[in-house]
N, C-alpha and C. Protein backbone atom coordinates (compact mmCIF):
# COMPACT_ATOMS: atom_id res chain seq x y z
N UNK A 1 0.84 -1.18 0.00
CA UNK A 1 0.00 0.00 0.00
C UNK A 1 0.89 1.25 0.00
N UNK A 2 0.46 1.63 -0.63
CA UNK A 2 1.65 3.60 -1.26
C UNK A 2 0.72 4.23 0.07
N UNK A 3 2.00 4.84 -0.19
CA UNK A 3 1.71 5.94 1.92
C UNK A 3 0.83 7.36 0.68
N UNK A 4 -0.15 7.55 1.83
CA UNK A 4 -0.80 8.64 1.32
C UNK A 4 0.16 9.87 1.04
N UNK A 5 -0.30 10.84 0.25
CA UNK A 5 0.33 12.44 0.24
C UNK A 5 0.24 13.17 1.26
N UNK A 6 -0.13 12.92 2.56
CA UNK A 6 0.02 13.65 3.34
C UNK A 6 1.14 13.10 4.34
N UNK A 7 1.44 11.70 4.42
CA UNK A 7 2.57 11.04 5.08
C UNK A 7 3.98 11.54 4.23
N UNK A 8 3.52 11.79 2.60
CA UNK A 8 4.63 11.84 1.73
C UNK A 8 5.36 13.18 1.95
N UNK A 9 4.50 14.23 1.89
CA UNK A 9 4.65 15.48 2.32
C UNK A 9 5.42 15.59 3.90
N UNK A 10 4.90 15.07 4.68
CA UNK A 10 5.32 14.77 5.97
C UNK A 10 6.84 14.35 5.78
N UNK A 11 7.01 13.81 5.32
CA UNK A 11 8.24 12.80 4.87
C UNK A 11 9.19 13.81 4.60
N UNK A 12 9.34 13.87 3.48
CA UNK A 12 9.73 15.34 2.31
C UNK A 12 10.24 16.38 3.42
N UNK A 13 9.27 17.06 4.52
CA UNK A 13 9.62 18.11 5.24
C UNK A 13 10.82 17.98 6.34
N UNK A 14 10.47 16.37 6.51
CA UNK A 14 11.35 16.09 7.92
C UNK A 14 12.82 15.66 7.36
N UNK A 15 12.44 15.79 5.98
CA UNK A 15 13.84 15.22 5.59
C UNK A 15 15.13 16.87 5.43
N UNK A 16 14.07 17.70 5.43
CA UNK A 16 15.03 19.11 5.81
C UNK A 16 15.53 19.54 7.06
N UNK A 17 14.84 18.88 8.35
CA UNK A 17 14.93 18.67 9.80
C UNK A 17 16.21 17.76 10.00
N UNK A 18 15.86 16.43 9.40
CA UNK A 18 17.08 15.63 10.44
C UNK A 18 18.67 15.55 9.98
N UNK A 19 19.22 15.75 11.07
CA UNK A 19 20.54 16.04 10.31
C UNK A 19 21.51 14.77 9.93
N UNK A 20 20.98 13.47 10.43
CA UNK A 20 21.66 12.27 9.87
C UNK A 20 21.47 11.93 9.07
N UNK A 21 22.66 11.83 8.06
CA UNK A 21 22.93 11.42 6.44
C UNK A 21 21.97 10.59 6.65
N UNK A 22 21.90 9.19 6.91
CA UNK A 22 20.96 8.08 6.77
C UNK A 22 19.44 8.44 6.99
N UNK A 23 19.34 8.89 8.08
CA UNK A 23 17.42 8.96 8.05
C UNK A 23 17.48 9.95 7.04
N UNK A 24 18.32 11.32 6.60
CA UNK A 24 17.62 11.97 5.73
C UNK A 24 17.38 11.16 4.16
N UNK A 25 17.87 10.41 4.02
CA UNK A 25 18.32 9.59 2.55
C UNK A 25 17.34 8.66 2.62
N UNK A 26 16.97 8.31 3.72
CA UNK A 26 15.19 7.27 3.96
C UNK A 26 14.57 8.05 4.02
N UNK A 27 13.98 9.03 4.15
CA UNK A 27 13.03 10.15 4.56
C UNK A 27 12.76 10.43 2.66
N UNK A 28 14.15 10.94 2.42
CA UNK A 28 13.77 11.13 0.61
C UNK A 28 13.43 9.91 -0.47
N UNK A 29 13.86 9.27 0.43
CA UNK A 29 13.73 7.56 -0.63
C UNK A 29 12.13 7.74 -0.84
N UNK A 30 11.30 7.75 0.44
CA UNK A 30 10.43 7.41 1.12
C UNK A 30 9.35 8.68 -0.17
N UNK A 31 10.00 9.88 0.02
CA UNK A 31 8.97 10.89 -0.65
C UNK A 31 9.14 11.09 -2.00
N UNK A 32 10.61 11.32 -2.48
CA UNK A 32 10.88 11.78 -3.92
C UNK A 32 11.21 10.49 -4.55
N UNK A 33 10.36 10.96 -5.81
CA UNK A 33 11.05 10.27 -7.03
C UNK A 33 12.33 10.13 -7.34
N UNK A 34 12.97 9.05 -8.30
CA UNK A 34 14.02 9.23 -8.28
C UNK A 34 15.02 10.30 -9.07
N UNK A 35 14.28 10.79 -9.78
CA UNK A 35 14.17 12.18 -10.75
C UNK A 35 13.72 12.96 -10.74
N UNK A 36 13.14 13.55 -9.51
CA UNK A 36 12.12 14.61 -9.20
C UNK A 36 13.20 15.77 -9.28
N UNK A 37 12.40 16.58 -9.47
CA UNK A 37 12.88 18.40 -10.13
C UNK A 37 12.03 18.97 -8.67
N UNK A 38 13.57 19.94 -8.25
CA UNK A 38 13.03 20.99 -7.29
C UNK A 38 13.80 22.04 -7.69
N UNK A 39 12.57 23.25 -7.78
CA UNK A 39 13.07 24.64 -8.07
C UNK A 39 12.41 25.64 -7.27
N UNK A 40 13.03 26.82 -7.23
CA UNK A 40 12.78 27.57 -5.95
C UNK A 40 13.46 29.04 -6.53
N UNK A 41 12.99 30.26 -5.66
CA UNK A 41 14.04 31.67 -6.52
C UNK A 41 15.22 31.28 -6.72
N UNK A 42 15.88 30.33 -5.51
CA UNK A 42 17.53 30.57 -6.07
C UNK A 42 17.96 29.17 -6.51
N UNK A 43 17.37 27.96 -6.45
CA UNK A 43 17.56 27.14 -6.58
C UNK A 43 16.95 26.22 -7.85
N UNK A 44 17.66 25.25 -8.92
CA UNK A 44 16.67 24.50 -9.80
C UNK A 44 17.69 23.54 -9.88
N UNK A 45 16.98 21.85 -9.78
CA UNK A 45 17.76 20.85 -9.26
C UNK A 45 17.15 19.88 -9.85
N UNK A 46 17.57 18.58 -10.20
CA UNK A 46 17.26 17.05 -10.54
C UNK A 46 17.71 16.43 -9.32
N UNK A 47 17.01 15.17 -9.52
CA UNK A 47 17.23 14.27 -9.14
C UNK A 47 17.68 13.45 -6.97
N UNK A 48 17.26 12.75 -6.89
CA UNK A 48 17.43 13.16 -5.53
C UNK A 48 18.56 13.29 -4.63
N UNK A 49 19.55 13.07 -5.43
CA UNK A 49 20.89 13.06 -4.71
C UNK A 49 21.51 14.85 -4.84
N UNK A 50 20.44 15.62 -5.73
CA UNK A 50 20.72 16.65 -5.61
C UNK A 50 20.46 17.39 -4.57
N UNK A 51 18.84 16.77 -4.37
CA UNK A 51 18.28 17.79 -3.45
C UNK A 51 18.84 17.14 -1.96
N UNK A 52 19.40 15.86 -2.25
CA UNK A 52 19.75 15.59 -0.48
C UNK A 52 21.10 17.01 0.14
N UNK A 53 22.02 16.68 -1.47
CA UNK A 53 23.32 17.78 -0.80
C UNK A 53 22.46 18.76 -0.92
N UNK A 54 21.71 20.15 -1.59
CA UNK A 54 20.87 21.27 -1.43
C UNK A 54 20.24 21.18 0.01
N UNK A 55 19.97 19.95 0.49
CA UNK A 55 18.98 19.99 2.05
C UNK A 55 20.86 20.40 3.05
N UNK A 56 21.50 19.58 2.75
CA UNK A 56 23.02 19.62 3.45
C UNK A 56 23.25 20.90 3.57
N UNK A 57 23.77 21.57 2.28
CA UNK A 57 24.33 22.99 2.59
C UNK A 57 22.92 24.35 3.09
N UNK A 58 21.81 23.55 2.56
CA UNK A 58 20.86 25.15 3.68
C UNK A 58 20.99 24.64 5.38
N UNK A 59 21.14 23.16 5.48
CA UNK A 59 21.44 22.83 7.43
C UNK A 59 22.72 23.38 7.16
N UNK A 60 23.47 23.64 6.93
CA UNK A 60 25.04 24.19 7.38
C UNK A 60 24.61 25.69 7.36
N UNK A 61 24.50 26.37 6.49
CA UNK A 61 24.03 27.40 6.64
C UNK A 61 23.35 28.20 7.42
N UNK A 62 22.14 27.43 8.07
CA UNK A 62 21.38 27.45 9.26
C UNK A 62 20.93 26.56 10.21
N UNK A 63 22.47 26.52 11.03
CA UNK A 63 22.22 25.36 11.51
C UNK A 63 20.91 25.17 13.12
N UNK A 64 20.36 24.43 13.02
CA UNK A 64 19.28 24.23 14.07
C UNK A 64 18.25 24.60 13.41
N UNK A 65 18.07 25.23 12.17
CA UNK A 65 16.85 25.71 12.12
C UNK A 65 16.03 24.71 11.29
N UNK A 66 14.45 24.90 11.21
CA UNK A 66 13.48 23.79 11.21
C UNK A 66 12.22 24.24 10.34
N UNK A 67 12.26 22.85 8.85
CA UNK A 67 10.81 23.31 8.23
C UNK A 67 9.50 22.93 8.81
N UNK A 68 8.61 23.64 9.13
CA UNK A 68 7.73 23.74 10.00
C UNK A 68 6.36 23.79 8.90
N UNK A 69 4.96 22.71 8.49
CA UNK A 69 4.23 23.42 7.78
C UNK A 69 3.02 24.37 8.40
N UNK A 70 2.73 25.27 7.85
CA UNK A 70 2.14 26.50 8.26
C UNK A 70 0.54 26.32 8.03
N UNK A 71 0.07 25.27 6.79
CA UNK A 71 -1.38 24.82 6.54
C UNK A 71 -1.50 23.21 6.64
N UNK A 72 -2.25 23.18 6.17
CA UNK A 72 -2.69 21.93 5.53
C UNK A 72 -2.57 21.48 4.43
N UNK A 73 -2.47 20.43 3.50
CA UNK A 73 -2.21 20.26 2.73
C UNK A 73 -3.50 20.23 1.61
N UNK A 74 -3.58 21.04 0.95
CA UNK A 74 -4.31 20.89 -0.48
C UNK A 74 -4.27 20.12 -1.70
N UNK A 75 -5.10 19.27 -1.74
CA UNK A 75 -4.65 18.18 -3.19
C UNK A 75 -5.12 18.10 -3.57
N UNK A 76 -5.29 18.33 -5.04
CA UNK A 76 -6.65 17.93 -6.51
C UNK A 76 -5.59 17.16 -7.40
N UNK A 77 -6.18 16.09 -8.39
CA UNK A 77 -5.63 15.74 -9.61
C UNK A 77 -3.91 15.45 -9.66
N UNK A 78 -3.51 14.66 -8.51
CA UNK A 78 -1.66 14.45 -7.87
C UNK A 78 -1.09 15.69 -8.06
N UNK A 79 -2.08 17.11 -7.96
CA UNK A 79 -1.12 18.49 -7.49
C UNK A 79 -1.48 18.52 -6.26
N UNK A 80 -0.06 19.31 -5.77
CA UNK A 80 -0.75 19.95 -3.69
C UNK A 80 0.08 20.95 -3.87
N UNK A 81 -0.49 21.64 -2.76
CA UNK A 81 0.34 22.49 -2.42
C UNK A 81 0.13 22.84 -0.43
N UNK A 82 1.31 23.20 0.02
CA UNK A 82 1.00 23.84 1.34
C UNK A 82 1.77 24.76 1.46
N UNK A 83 1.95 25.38 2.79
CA UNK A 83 2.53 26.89 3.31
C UNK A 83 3.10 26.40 4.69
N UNK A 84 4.55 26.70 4.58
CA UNK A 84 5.94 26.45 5.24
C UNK A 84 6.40 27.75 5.72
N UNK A 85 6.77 27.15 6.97
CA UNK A 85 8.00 28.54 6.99
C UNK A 85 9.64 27.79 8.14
N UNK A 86 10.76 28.40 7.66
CA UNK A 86 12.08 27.86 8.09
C UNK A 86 12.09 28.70 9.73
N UNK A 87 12.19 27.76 10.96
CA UNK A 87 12.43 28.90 12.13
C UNK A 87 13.46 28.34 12.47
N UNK A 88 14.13 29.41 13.43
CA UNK A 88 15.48 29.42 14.07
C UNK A 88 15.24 28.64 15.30
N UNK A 89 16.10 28.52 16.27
CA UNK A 89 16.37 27.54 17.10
C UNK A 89 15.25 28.01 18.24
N UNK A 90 15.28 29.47 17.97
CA UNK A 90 14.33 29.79 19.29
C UNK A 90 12.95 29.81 19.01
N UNK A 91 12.59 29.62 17.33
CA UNK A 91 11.46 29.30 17.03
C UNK A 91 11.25 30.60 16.40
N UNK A 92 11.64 31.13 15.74
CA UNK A 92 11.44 33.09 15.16
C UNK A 92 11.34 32.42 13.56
N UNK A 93 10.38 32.85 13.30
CA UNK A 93 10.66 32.34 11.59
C UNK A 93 11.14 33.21 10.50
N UNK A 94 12.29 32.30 9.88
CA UNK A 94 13.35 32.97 8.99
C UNK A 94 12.82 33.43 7.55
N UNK A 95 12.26 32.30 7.26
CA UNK A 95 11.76 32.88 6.03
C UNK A 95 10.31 31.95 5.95
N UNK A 96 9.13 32.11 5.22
CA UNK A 96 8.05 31.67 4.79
C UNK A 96 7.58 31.63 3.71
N UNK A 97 6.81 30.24 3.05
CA UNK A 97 7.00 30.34 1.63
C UNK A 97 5.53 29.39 1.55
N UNK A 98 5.11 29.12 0.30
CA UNK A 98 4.64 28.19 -0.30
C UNK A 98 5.03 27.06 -1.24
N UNK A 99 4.89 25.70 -1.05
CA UNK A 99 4.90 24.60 -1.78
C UNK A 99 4.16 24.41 -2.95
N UNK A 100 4.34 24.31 -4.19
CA UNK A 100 3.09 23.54 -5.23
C UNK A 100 4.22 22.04 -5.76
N UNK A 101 3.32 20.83 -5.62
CA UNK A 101 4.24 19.89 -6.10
C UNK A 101 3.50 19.03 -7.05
N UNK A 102 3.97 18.59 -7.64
CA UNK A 102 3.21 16.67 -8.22
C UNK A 102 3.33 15.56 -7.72
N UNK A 103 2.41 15.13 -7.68
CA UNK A 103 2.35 13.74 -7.23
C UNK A 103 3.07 12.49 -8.46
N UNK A 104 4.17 11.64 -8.51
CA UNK A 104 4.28 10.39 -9.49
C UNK A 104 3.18 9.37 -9.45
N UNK A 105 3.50 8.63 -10.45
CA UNK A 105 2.38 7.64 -9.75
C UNK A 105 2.53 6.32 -9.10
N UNK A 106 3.89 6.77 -8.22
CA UNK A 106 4.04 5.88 -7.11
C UNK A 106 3.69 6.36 -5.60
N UNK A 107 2.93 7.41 -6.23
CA UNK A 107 3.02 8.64 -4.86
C UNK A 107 3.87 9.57 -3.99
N UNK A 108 4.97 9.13 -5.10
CA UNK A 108 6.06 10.30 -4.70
C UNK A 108 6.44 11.41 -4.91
N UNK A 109 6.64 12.37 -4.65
CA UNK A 109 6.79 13.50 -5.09
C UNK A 109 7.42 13.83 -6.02
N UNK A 110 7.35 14.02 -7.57
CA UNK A 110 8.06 13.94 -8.70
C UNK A 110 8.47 15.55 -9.01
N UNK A 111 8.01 16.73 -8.17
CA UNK A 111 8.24 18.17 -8.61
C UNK A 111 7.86 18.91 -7.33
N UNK A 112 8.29 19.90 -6.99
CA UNK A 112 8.40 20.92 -5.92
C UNK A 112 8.89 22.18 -6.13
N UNK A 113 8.12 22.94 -6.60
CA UNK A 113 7.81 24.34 -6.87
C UNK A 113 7.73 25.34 -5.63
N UNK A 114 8.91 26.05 -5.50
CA UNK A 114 9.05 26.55 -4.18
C UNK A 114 8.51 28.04 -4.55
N UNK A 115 7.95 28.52 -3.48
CA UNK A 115 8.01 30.58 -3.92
C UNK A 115 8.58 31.05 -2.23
N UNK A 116 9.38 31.89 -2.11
CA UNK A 116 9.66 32.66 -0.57
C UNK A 116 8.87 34.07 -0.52
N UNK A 117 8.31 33.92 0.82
CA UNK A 117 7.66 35.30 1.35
C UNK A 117 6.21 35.04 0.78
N UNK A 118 5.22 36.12 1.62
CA UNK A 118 4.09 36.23 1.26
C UNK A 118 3.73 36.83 -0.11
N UNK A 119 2.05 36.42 -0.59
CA UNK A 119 1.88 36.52 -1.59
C UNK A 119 2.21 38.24 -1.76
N UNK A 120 2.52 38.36 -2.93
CA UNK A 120 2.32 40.17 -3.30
C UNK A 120 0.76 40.50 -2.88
N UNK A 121 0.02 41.77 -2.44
CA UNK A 121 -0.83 42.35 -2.66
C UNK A 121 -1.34 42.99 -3.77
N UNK A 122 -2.99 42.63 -4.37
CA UNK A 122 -3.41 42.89 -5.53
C UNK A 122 -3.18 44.21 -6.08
């Protein structure tokens, strides 16, 4: 039985949390495809051995700090999307963003469409 999109998502997030090579590399096994595309303002990436080192150097960068999701998860037609934000150790949040991804059809996350900061005003 394929783990629902909301365990997958779950998965996916905690894999930016833990800082051991091994659970993070089960955590991504677990969510991404093995070719999944993640792009973001500063970032556009293949495959999952990309995004494991990309998860590496933003924990070095900030270290202790934690993806946290901010909604619930929305899903129509294997798209979702939710609302994240990165906090610091004392819990102050660094930056906040939104998710849009695809679902494969193994239920893994095959794409992750990042945006940072709140929406613009109309």
């Amino acid at each position: 039985m394929k783990p629902s999109p909301q365990e997958i998502v779950a998965a996916y997030c905690e894999a930016w949390n833990v800082s051991a090579d091994g659970e993070r590399r089960a955590l991504l096994e677990k969510s991404w495809s093995d070719a999944g595309a993640y792009v973001d303002p500063r970032t556009s990436l293949a495959g999952r051995d990309a995004l494991f080192a990309h998860i590496t150097r933003v924990q070095a960068a900030r270290p202790g700090s934690r993806i946290v999701m901010t909604s619930g998860l929305d899903l129509h037609h294997d798209v979702l999307r939710f609302a994240w934000k990165l906090v610091d150790t004392r819990g102050n949040a660094v930056v906040e963003g939104v998710d849009f991804g695809e679902l494969a059809a193994d239920g893994r996350l095959r794409k992750i469409t990042g945006f940072f900061g709140p929406l613009a005003p109309g």
